[in-house]
Protein backbone atom coordinates (compact mmCIF):
# COMPACT_ATOMS: atom_id res chain seq x y z
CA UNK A 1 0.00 0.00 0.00
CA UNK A 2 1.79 3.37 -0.86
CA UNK A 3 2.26 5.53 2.07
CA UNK A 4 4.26 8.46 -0.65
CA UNK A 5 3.49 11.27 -2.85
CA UNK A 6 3.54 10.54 -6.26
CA UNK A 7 5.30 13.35 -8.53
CA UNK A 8 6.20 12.11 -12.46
CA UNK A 9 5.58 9.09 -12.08
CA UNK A 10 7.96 8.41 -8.86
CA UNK A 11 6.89 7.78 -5.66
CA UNK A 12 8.48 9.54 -3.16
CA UNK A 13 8.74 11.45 0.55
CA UNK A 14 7.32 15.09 1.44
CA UNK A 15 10.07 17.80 1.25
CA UNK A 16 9.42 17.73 4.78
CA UNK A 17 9.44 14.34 7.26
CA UNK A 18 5.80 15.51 8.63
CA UNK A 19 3.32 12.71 8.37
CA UNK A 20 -0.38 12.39 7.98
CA UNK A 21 -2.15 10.12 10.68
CA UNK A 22 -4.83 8.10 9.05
CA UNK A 23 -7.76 6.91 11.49
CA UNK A 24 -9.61 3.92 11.45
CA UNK A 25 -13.10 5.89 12.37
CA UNK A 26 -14.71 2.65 13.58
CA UNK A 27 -12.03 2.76 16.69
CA UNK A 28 -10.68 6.37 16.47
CA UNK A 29 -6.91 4.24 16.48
CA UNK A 30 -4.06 5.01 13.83
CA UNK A 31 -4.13 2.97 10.88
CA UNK A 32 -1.04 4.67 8.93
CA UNK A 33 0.90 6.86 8.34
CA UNK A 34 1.34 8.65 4.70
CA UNK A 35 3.99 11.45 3.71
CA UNK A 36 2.11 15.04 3.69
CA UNK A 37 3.15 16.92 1.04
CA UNK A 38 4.36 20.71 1.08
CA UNK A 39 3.87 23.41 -0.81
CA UNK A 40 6.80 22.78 -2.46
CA UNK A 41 5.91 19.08 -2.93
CA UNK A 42 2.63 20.94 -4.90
CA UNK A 43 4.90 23.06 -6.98
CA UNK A 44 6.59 20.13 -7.93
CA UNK A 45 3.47 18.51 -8.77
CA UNK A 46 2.46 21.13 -11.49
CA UNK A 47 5.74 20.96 -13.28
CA UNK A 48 5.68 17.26 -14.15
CA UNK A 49 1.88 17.77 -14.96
CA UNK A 50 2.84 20.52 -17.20
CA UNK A 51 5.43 18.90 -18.86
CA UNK A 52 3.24 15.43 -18.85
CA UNK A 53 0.69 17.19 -20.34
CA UNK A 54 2.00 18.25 -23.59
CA UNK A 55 2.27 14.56 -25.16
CA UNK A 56 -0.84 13.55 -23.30
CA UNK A 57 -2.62 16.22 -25.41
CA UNK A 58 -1.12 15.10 -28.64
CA UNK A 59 -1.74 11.38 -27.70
CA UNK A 60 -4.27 10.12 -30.55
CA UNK A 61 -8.60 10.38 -28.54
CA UNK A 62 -8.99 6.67 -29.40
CA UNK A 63 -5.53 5.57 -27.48
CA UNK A 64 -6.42 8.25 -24.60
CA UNK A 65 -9.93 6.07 -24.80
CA UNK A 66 -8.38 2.83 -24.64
CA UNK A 67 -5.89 3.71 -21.48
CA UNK A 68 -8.61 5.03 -19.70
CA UNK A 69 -11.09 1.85 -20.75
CA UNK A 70 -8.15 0.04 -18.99
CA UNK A 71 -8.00 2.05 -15.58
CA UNK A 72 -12.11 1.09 -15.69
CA UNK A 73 -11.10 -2.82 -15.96
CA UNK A 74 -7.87 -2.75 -13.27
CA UNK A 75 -10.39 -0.65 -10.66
CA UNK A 76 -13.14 -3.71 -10.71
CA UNK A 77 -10.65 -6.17 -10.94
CA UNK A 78 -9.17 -4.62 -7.38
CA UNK A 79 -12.82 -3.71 -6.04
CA UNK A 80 -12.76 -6.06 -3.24
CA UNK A 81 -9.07 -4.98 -2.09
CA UNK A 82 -10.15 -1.09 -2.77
CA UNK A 83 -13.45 -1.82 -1.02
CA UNK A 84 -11.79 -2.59 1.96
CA UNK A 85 -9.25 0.17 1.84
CA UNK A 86 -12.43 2.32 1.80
CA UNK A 87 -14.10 0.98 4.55
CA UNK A 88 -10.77 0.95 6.76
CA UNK A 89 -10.46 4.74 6.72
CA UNK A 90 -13.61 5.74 6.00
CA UNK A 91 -15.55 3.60 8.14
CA UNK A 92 -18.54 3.16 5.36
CA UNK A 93 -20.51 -0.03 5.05
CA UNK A 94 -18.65 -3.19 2.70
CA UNK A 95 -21.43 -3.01 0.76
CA UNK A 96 -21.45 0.60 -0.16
CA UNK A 97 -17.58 0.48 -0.14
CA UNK A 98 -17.71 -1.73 -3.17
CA UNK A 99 -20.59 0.09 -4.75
CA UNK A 100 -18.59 3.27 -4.42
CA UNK A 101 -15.56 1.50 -6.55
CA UNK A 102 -18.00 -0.13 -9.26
CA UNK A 103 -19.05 3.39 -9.54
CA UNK A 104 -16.13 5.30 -9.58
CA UNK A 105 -14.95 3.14 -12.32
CA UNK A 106 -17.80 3.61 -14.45
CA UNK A 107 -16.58 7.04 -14.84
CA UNK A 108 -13.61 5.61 -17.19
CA UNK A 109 -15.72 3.76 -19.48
CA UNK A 110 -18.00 6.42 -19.96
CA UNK A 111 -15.21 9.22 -20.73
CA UNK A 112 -12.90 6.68 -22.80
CA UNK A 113 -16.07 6.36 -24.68
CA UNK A 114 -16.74 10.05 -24.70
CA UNK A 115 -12.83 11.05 -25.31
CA UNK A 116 -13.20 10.33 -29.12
CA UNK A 117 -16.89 11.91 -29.00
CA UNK A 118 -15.02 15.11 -28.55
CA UNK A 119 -16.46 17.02 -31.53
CA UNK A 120 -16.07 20.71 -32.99
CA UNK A 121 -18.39 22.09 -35.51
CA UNK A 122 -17.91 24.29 -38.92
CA UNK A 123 -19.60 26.87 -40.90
CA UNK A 124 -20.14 30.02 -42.90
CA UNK A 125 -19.72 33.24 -41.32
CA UNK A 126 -22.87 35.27 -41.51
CA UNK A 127 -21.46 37.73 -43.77
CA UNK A 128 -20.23 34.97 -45.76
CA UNK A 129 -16.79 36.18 -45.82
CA UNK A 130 -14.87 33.28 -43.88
CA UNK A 131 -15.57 30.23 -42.28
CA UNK A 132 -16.19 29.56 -38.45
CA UNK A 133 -13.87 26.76 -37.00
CA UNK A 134 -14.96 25.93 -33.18
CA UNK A 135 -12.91 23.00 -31.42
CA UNK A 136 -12.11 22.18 -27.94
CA UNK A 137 -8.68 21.81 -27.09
CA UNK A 138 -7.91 21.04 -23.09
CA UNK A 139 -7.53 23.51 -20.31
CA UNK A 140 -4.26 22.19 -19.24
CA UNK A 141 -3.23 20.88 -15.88
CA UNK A 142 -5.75 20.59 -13.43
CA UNK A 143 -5.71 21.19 -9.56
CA UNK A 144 -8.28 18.50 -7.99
CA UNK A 145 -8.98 18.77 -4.29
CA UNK A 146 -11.47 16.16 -3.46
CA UNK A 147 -13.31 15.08 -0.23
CA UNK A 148 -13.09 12.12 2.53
CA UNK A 149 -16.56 10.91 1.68
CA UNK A 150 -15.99 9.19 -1.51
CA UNK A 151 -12.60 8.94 -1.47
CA UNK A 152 -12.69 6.90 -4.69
CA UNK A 153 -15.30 8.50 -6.61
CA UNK A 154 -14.55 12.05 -6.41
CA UNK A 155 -11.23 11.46 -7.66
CA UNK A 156 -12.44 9.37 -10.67
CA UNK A 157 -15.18 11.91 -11.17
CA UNK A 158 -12.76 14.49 -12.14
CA UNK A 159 -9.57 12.79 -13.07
CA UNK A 160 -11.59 10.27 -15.91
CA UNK A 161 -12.78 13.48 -18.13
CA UNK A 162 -9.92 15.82 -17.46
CA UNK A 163 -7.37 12.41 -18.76
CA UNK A 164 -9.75 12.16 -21.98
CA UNK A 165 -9.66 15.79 -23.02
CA UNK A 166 -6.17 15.78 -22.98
CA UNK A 167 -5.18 17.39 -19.74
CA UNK A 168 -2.79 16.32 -16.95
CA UNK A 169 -3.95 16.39 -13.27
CA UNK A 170 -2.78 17.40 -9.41
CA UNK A 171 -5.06 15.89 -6.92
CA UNK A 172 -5.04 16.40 -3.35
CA UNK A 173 -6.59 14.02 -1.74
CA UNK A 174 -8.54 15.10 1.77
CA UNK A 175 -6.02 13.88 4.66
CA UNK A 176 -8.87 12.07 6.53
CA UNK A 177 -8.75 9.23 4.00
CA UNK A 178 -5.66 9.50 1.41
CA UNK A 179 -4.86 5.81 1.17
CA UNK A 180 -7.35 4.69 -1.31
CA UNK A 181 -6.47 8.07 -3.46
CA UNK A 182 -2.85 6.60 -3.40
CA UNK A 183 -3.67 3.13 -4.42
CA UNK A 184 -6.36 4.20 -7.06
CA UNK A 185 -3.08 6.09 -8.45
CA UNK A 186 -1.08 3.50 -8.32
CA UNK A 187 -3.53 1.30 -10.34
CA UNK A 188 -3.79 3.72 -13.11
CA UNK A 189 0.10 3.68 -13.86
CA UNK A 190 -0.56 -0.32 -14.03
CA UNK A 191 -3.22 0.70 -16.84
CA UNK A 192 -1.08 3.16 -18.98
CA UNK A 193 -1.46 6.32 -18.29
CA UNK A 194 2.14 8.38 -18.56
CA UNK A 195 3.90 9.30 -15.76
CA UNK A 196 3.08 12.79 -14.67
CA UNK A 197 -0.41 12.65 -16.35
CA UNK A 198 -1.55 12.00 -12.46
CA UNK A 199 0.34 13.30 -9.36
CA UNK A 200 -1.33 12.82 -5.92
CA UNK A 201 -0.06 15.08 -3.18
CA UNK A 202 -1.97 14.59 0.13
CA UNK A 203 -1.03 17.13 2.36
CA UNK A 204 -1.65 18.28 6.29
CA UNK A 205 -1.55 21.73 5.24
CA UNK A 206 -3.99 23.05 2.83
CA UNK A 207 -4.06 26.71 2.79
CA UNK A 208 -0.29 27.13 1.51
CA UNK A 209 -0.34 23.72 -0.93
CA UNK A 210 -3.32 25.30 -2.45
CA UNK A 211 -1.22 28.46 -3.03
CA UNK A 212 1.45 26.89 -4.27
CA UNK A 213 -0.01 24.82 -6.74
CA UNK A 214 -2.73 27.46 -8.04
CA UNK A 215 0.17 30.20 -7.99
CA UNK A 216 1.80 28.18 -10.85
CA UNK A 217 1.58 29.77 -14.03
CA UNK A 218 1.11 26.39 -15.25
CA UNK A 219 -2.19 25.73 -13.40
CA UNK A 220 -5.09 26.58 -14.95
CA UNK A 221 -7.84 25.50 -13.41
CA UNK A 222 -9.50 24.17 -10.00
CA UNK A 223 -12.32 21.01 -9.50
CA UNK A 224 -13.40 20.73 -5.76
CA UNK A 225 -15.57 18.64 -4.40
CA UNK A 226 -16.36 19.87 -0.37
CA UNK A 227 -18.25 22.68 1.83
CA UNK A 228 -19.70 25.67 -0.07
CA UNK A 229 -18.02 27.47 3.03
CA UNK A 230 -14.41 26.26 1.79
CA UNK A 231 -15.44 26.81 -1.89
CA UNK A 232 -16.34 30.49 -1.16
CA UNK A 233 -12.65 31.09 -0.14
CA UNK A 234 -11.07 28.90 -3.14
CA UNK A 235 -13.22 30.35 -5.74
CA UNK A 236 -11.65 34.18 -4.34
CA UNK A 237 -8.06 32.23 -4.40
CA UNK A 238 -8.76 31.28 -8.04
CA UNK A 239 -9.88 34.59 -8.87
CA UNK A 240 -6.48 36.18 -8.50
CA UNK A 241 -5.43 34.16 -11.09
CA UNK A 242 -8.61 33.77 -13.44
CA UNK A 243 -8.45 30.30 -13.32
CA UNK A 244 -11.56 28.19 -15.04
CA UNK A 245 -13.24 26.51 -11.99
CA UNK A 246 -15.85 23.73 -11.59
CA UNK A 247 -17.02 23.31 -8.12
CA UNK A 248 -19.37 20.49 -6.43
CA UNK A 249 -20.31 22.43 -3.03
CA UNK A 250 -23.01 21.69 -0.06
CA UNK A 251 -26.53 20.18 0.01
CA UNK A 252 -29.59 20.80 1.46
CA UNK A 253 -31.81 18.09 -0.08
CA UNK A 254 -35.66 18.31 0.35
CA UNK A 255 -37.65 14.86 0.36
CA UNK A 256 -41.06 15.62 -0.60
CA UNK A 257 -43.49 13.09 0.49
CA UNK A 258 -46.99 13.61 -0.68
CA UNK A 259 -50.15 12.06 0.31
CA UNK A 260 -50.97 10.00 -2.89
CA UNK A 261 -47.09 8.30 -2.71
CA UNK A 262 -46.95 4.92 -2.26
CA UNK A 263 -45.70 4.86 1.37
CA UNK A 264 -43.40 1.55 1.12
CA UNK A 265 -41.67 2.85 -1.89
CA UNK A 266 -41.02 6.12 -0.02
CA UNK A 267 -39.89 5.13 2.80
CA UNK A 268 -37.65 2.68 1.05
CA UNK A 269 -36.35 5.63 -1.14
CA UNK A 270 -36.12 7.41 1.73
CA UNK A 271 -33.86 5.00 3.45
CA UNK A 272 -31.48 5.23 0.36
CA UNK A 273 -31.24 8.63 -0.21
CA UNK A 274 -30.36 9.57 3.40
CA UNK A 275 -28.61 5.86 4.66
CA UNK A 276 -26.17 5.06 1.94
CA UNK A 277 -22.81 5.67 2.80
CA UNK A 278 -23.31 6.24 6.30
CA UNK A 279 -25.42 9.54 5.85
CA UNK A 280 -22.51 11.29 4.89
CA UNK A 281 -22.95 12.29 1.18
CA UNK A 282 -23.92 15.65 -0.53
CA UNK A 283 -27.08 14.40 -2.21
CA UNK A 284 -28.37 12.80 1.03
CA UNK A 285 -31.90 13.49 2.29
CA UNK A 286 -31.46 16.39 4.53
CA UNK A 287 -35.09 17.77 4.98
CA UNK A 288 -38.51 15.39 5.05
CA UNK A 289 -41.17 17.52 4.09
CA UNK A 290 -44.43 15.30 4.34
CA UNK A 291 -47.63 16.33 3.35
CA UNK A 292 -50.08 16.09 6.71
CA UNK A 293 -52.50 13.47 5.98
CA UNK A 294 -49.63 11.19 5.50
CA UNK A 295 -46.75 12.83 8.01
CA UNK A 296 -47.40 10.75 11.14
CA UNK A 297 -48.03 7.40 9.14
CA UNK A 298 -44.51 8.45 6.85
CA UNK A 299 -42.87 9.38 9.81
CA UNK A 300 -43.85 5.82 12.15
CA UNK A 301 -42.46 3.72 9.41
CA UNK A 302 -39.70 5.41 8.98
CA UNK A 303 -38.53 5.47 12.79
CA UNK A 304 -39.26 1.58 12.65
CA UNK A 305 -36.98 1.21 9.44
CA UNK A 306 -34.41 3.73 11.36
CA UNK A 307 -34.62 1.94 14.79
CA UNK A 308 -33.93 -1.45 12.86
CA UNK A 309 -30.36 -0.19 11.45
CA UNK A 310 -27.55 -2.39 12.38
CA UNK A 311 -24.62 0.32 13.60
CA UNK A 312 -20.79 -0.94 13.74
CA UNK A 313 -17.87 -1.12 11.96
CA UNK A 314 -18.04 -1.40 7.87
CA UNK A 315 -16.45 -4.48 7.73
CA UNK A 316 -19.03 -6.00 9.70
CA UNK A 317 -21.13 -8.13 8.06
CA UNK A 318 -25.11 -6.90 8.33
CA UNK A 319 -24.35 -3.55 9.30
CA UNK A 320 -26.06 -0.92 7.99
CA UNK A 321 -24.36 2.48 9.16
CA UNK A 322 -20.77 2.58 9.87
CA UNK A 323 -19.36 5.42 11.90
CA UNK A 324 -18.92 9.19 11.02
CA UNK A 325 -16.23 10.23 9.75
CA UNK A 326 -14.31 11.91 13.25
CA UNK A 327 -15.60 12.79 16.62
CA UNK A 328 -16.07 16.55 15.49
CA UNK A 329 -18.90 15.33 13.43
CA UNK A 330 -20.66 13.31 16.04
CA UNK A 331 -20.48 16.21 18.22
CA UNK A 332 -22.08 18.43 15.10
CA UNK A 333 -25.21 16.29 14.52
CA UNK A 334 -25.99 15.60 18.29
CA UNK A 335 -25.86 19.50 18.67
CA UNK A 336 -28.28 19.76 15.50
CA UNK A 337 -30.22 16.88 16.74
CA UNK A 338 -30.76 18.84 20.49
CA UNK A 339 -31.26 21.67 19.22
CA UNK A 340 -34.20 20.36 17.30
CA UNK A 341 -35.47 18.52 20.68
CA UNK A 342 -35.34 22.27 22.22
CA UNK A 343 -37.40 23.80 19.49
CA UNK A 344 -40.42 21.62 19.98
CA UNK A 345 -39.39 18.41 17.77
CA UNK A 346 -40.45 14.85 18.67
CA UNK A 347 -37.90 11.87 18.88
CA UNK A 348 -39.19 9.49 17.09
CA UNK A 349 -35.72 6.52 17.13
CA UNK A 350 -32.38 7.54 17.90
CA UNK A 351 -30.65 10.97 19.12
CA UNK A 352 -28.93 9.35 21.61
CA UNK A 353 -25.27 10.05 21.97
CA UNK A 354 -22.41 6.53 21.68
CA UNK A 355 -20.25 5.88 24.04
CA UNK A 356 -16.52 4.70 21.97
CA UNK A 357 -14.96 3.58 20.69
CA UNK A 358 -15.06 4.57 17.49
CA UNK A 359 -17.34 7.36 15.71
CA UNK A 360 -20.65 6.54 16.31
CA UNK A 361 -24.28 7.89 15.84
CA UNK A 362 -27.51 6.51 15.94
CA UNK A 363 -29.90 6.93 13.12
CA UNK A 364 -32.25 9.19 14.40
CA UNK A 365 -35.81 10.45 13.21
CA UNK A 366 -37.57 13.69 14.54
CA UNK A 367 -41.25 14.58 14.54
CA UNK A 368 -42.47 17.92 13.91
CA UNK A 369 -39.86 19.34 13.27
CA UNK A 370 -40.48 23.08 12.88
CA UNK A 371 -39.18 24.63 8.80
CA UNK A 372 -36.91 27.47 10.30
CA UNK A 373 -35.03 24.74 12.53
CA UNK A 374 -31.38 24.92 12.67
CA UNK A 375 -31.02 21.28 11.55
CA UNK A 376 -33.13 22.07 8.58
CA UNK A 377 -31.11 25.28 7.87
CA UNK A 378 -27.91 23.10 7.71
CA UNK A 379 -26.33 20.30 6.24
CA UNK A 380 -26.45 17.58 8.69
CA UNK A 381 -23.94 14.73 6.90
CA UNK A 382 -25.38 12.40 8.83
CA UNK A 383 -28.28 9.67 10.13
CA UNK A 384 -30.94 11.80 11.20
CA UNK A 385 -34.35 12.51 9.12
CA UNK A 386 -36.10 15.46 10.64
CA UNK A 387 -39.68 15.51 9.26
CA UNK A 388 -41.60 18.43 8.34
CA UNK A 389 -45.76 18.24 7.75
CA UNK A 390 -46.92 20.53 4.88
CA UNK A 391 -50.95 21.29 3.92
CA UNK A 392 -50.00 23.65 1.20
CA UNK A 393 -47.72 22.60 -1.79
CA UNK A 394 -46.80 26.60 -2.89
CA UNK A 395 -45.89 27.09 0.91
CA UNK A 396 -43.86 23.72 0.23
CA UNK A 397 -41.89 24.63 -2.56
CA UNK A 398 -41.75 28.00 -0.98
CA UNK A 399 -39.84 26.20 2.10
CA UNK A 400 -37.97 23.42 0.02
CA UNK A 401 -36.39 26.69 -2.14
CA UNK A 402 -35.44 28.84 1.36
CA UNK A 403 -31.89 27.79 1.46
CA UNK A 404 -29.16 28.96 -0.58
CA UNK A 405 -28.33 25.25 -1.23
CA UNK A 406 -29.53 23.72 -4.58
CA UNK A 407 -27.86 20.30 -5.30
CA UNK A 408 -30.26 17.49 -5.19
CA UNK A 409 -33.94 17.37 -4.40
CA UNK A 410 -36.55 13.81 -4.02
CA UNK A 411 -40.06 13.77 -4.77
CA UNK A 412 -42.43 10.65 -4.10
CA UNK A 413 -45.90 11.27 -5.69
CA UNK A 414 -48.56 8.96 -7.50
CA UNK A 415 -49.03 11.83 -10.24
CA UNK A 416 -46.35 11.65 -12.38
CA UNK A 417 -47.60 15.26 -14.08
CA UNK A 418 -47.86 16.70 -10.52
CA UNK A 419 -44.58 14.99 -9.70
CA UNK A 420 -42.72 16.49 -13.08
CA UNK A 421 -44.55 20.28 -12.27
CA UNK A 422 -43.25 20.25 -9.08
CA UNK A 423 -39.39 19.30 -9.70
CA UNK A 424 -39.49 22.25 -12.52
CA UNK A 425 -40.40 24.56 -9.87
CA UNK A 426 -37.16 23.02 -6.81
CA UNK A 427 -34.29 25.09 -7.06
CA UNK A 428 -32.14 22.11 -7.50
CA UNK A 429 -29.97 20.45 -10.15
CA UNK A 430 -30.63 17.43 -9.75
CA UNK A 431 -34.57 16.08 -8.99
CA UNK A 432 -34.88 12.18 -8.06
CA UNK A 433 -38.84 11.63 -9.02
CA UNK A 434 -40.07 8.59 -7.05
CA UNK A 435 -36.51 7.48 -6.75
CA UNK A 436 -34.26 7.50 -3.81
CA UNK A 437 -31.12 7.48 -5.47
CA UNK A 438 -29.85 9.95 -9.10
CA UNK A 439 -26.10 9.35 -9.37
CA UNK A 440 -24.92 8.01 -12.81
CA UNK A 441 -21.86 8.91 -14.89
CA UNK A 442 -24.10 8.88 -17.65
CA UNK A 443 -25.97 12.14 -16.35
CA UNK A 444 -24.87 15.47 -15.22
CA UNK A 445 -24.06 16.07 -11.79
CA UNK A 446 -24.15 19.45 -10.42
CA UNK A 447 -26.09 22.16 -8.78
CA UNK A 448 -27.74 25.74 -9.00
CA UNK A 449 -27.31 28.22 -6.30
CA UNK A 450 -24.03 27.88 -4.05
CA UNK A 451 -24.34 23.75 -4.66
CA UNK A 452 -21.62 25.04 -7.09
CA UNK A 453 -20.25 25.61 -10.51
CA UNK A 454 -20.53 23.14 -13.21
CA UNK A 455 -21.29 19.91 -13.75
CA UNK A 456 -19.04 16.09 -13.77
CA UNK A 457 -20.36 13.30 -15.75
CA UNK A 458 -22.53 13.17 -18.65
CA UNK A 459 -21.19 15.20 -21.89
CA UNK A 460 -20.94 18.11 -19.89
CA UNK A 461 -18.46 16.47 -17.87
CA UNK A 462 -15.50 16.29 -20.07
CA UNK A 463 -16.30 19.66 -21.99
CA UNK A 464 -15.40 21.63 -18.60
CA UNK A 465 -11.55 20.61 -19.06
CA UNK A 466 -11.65 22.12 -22.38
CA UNK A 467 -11.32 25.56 -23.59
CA UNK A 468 -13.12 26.61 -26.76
CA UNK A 469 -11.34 28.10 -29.44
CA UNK A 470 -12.14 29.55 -32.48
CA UNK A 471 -10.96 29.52 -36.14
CA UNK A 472 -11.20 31.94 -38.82
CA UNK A 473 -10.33 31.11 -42.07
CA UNK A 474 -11.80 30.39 -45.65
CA UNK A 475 -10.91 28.70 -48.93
C-alpha cells in the first residue's frame, strides 16, 4: 500500500518528514501513516503535470480512450481490495464500499467512450466572408482537491474526463482518508497512463499547498468537491489568477413526500437517499417535508426502518451504518439533533449520543420538526431525518427553495404530471422523481445556487476541461 506522494511518475517522501495520521473511524486508532506533502511538494506537482501534459494532449482520442477503458477494468478487478481500503479509513458499510468502486470506475468507461466523441463544428460566417472553425482543445493541468466521503469517486469523477480531453492532473486528496487516493493512483500507472499525467499530493496543510499549486503559471484550473463554506474562499483564491473553476459544493436536499405516494416505496427511497454511505454524502436526504394526511403514518415507518439499522464497523457483516467520519462530526449532529429537541421536535428513534470507541451515531428520526429549525437550515452529513408536515404545496416549494443550497432534491408522488410540475419549480440540479437514489456517470451532476459551478459526468463532464477556441479562415 503506498504511504508516498507521487510526482512524475515516482513515488516519493514530502520535502518535509511531517506525516499524515490516518484513522480507522470505527475505533478512532491510527491505521497509517502517509507522507504530507508541502507546498513545495505541490509546486513540484504542477511541473511534471505541465510537462506530462504536452504529449498527453497530442496522444491520438482513441488511445487516450483505450488507457482510460483500462484504468475502468484494473479498478473492478481490485474492487474487493479497494473496497476494503475504503471501509478501513472511511468507516462506510462493505457493501457501499464496493458500490462506491463499481461506480467510480464507471466514470472511465464512460469518458474513454466520450474522449473520441469530442467534436467541434464548422460553418459560414454570416457575412459569408470566412468560415467559423470551433474546437475544444484542453484547459491544461488541473488542480483537484477532493473530499473524505468518496474517497474513490470524487477522484475518478474528475480525473476520468480531465485524462480524456487531454489534460494532466494534481489531486489532493482530503487527509482524513488519502490511502485509497494513493492506491487508485497506483492502479492507473498499471493501466497506462504516462507518468506525470496523475500526481497525488496529500497534504496536512492546505491553505499554503493550495497556493502553491494554483500560484503556478502552469495551473489553470481548479475542481473541488467539499463545503460551499471552503469553496467560497477557493473560488476568491482562483480569482487572482482567473483560473476556469468547476465546483461540487453543499446540500440541502428536500424529500417531498406527498399524500398520494406509495408509502413503502417512499420510505424505502427514503432509506437510500439519506442511509447510503453512512449519511454522509452531498445528495443525502437532509429535509422530510411530508404532506399532513400522511406525516405521522410516513414518519412511524420510517422510525421503525431507522430503529432497525444495524450500527458498527463497515467491515461487519449486516451492518447498515458505519461510523462518522471523526468525533467533530458526532459532536455536530448531536448539537443539531438537540437543538431540534429544544425547538419543539419529537424523537421518534435515535438521538442518543455513543459511548466509543469509534465514531458513532444513531440513526435518528424527529417529529415535527419546525421549517426554520437549525437542523433544517444546515447540512447535517449524517443519520438523522427530521420531518416536516406541509398542507399547502406553494408554501412547500416556498420552504424546500429557502436555502441557498440547490444540489439534489426527491419527490415521491402517485401523479407523475404533478410529480414532473413540481421538480421544474425546486431550485435544485438534480430532482430524483419517485426514486431515492440519481447518481450516474451517464448524467450530469451538479447544482444551482451555491451547490456550485458546473457539472461532472454526462457530456458536460468532459467539456469543462476544455477551452473553446475559435478559427477563422476560408478557402
Amino acid at each position: 500500500m503506498p504511504d508516498q506522494l507521487l510526482i512524475g511518475g515516482s513515488w516519493r517522501n514530502g520535502s518535509t518528514d511531517e506525516r499524515i495520521s490516518v484513522l480507522d473511524p470505527a475505533t478512532g486508532e491510527e491505521l497509517t501513516t502517509v507522507a504530507s506533502g508541502s507546498p513545495e511538494d505541490a509546486t513540484a506537482a504542477v511541473d511534471a503535470a505541465a510537462k506530462a501534459q504536452i504529449g498527453w494532449a497530442q496522444t491520438a482520442p482513441r488511445e487516450r480512450g483505450e488507457i482510460l477503458r483500462n484504468c475502468w477494468q484494473i479498478m473492478l478487478e481490485h474492487q474487493d481490495e479497494l473496497g476494503e481500503l475504503i471501509t478501513a479509513e472511511h468507516g462506510k458499510p462493505m457493501a457501499d464500499a464496493k458500490g462506491e468502486i463499481a461506480y467510480a470506475a464507471e466514470f472511465f468507461r464512460w469518458n474513454s467512450e466520450e474522449a473520441v466523441r469530442l467534436r467541434g463544428t464548422i460553418g459560414n460566417a454570416p457575412g459569408g466572408a470566412n468560415k467559423i472553425i470551433v474546437h475544444h482543445p484542453p484547459v491544461g493541468v488541473v488542480v483537484m482537491v477532493t473530499p473524505w466521503n468518496f474517497p474513490a469517486a470524487m477522484i475518478t469523477r474528475k480525473v476520468a474526463p480531465a485524462l480524456a480531453a487531454g489534460n494532466a492532473v494534481v489531486v489532493k486528496p482530503a487527509k482524513e482518508t488519502p490511502l485509497t487516493a494513493l492506491r487508485v493512483a497506483e492502479l492507473l500507472e498499471e493501466a497506462g497512463v504516462p507518468p506525470g499525467v496523475v500526481n497525488v499530493v496529500p497534504t496536512q496543510n492546505a491553505g499554503p499547498w493550495f497556493e502553491a499549486a494554483t500560484e503556478h503559471t502552469a495551473t489553470r484550473m481548479v475542481s473541488f468537491t467539499g463545503s460551499t463554506e471552503v469553496g467560497r474562499v477557493l473560488l476568491r483564491r482562483c480569482a487572482d489568477r482567473v483560473l476556469k473553476v468547476a465546483m461540487e459544493l453543499g446540500g440541502n436536499a428536500p424529500f417531498i413526500v406527498f399524500n398520494d405516494a406509495d408509502l413503502d416505496a417512499a420510505v424505502e427511497g427514503a432509506m437510500v437517499a439519506k442511509m447510503r454511505h453512512s449519511a454522509e454524502t452531498c445528495t443525502a436526504a437532509n429535509r422530510f417535508l411530508v404532506e399532513a394526511g400522511v406525516a405521522d403514518d410516513f414518519t412511524q415507518r420510517l422510525g421503525k426502518v431507522m430503529s432497525a439499522v444495524e450500527i458498527g464497523p463497515g467491515g461487519k457483516a449486516g451492518v447498515g451504518c458505519g461510523p462518522m467520519i471523526n468525533a467533530a462530526a458526532v459532536e455536530s449532529i448531536h448539537g443539531l439533533v438537540n437543538a431540534a429537541v429544544s425547538e419543539g421536535a419529537t424523537l421518534v428513534t435515535g438521538g442518543e449520543a455513543m459511548d466509543g470507541p469509534g465514531f458513532f451515531y444513531p440513526p435518528t428520526v424527529l417529529a415535527d420538526v419546525t421549517p426554520t429549525a437549525a437542523i433544517n437550515q444546515e447540512e447535517i452529513f449524517g443519520p438523522v431525518a427530521p420531518v416536516v408536515p406541509f398542507t399547502d404545496t406553494d408554501d412547500m416549494i416556498r420552504i424546500a427553495n429557502n436555502t441557498e443550497m440547490g444540489l439534489a432534491a426527491y419527490v415521491y408522488t402517485a401523479d407523475i404530471g404533478r410529480g414532473l410540475a413540481v421538480s421544474e419549480r425546486l431550485e435544485s440540479g438534480m430532482v430524483g422523481l419517485n426514486r431515492g437514489a440519481m447518481s450516474d456517470p451517464a448524467a450530469p451532476f451538479g447544482g444551482m445556487k451555491q451547490s456550485g459551478l458546473g457539472r461532472e459526468g454526462a457530456s458536460e463532464g468532459i467539456l469543462e476541461f476544455c477551452e473553446t477556441q475559435y478559427i477563422a479562415t476560408q478557402w
